[in-house]
N, C-alpha and C. Protein backbone atom coordinates (compact mmCIF):
# COMPACT_ATOMS: atom_id res chain seq x y z
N UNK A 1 -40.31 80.75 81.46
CA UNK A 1 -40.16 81.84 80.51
C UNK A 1 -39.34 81.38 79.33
N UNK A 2 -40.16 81.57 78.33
CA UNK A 2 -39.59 81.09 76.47
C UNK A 2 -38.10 82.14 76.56
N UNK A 3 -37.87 83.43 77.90
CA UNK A 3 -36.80 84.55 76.93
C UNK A 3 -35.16 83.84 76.94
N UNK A 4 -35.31 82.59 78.21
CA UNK A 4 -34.00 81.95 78.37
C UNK A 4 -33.57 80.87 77.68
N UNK A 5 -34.48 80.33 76.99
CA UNK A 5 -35.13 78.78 76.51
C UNK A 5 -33.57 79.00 75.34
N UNK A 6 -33.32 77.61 75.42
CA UNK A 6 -32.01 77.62 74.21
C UNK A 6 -33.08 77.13 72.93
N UNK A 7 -32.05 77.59 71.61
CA UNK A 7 -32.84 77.13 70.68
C UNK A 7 -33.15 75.66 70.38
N UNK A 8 -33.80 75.35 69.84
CA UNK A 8 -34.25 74.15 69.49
C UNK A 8 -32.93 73.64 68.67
N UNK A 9 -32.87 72.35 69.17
CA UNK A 9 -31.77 71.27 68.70
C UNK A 9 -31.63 70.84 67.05
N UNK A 10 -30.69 70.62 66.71
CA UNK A 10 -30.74 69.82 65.22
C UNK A 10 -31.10 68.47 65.53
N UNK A 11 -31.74 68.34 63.97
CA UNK A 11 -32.54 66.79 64.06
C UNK A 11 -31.64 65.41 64.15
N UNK A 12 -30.49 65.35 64.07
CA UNK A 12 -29.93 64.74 64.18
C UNK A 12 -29.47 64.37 66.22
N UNK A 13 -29.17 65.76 66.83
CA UNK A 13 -29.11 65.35 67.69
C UNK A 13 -30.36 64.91 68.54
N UNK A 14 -31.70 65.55 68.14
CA UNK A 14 -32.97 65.11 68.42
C UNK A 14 -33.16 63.77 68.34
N UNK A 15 -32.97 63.05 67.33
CA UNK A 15 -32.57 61.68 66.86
C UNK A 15 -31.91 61.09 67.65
N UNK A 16 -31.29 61.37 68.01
CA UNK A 16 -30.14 60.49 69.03
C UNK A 16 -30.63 60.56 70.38
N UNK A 17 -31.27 61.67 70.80
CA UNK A 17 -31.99 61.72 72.28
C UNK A 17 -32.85 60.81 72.36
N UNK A 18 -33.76 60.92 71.04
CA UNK A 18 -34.77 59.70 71.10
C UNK A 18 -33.95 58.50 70.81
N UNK A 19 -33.38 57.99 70.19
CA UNK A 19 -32.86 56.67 70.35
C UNK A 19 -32.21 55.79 71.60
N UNK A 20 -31.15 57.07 72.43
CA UNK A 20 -31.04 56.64 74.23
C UNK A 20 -32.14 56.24 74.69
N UNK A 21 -32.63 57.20 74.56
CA UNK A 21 -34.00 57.02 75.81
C UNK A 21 -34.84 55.84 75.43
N UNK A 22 -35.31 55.82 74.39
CA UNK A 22 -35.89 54.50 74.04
C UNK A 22 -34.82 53.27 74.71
N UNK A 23 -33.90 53.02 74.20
CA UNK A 23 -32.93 52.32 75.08
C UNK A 23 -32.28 52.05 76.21
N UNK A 24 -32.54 53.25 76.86
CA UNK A 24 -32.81 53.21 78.28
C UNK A 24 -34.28 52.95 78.54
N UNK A 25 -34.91 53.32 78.46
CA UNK A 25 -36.55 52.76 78.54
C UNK A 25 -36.57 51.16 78.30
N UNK A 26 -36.22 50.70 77.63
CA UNK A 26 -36.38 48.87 77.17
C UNK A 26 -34.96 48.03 78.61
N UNK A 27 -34.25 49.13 78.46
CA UNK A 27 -32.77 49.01 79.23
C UNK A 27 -33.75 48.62 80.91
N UNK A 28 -34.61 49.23 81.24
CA UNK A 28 -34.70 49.79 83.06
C UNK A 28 -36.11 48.57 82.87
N UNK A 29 -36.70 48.32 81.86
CA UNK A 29 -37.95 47.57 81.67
C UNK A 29 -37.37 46.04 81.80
N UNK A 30 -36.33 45.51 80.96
CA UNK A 30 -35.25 44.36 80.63
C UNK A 30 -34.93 43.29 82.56
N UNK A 31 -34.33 44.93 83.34
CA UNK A 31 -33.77 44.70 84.53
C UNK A 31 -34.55 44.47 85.13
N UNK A 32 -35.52 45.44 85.32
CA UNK A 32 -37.23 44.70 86.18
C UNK A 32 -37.56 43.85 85.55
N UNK A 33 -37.82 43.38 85.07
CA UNK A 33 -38.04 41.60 84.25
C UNK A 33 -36.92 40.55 85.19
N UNK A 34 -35.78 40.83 85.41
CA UNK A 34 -34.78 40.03 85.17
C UNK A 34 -35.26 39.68 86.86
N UNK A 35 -35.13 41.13 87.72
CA UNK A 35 -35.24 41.52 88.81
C UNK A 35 -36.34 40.62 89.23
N UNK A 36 -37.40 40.73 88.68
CA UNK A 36 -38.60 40.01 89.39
C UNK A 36 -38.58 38.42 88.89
N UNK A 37 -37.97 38.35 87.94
CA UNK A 37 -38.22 36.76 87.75
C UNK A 37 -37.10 35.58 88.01
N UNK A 38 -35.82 36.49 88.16
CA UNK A 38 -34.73 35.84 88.62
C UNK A 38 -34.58 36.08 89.89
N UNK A 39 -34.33 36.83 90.42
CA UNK A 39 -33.92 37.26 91.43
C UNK A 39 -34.81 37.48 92.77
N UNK A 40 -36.84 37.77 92.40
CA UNK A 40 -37.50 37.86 93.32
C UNK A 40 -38.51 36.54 93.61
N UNK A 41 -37.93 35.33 92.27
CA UNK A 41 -38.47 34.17 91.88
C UNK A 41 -39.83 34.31 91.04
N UNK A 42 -40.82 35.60 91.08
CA UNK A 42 -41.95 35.49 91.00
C UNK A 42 -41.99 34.43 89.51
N UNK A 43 -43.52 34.29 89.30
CA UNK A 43 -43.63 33.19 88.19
C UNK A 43 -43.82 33.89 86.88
N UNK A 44 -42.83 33.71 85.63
CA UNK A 44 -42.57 34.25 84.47
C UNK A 44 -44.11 35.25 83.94
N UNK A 45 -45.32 34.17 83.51
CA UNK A 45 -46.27 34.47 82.88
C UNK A 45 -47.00 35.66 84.01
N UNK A 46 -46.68 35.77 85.48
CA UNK A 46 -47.52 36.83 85.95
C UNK A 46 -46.72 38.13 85.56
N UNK A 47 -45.56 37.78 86.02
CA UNK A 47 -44.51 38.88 85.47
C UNK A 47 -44.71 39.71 84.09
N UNK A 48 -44.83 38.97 82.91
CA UNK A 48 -45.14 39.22 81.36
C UNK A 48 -46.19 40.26 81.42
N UNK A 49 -47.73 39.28 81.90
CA UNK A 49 -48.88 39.72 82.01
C UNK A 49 -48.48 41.26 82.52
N UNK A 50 -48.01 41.32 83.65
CA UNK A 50 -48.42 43.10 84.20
C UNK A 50 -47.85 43.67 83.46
N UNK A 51 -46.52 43.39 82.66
CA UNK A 51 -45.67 44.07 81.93
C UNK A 51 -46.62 44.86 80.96
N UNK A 52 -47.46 43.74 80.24
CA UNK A 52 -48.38 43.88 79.21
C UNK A 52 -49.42 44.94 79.06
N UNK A 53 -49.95 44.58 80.67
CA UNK A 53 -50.95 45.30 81.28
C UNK A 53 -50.29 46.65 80.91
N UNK A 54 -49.32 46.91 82.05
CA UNK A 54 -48.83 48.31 82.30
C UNK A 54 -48.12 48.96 80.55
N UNK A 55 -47.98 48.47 79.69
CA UNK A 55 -47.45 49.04 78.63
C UNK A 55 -48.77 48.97 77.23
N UNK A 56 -49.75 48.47 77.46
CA UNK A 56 -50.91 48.55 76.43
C UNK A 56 -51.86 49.67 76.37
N UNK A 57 -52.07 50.82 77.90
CA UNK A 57 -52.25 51.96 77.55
C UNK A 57 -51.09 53.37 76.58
N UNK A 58 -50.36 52.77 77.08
CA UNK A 58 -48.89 53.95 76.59
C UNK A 58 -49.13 53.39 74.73
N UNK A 59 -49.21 52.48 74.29
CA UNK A 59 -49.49 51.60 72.97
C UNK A 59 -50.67 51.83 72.46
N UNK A 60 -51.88 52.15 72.95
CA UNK A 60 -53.08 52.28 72.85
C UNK A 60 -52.85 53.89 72.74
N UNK A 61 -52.36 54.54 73.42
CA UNK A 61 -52.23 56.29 74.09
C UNK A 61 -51.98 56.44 72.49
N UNK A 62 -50.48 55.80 71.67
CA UNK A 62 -49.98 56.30 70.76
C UNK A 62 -50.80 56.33 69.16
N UNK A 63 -51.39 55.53 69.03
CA UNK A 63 -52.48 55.34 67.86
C UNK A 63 -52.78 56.53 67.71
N UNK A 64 -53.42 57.30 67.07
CA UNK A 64 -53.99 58.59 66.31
C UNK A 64 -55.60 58.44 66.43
N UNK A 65 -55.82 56.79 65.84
CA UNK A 65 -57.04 56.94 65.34
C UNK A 65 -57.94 56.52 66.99
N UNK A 66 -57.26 55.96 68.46
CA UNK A 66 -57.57 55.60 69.38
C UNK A 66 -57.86 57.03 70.71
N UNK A 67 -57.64 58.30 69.84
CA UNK A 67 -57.12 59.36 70.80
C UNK A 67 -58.03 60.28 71.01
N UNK A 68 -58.74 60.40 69.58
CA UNK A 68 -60.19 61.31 69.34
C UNK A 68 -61.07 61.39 70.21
């Protein structure tokens, strides 16, 4: 229900939500990297590859002209 909903934020602090999170997002992506290639040994380039894999729809998703 919209009747409890707080108002919508200033853009500035909007701004800043998105800038954490993006940084936590690269932040939790960084550690699984580190995690699987230091620590679980796997081999760098398979590691990259899925990374790639798994982040080229979300990249593809964002385009405008890819969405139609």
């Amino acid at each position: 229900m919209r009747v409890f909903a707080a108002p919508p934020a200033a853009a500035g602090v909007v701004m800043a939500r998105f800038i954490v999170g993006n940084l936590l997002k690269w932040g939790v992506i960084t550690l699984g990297l580190y995690v699987a290639m230091v620590k679980a040994g796997l081999p760098g380039f398979a590691v990259m590859i899925g990374v790639v894999a798994a982040l080229l729809p979300q990249m593809l998703g964002l385009h405008d002209g890819w969405t139609r």
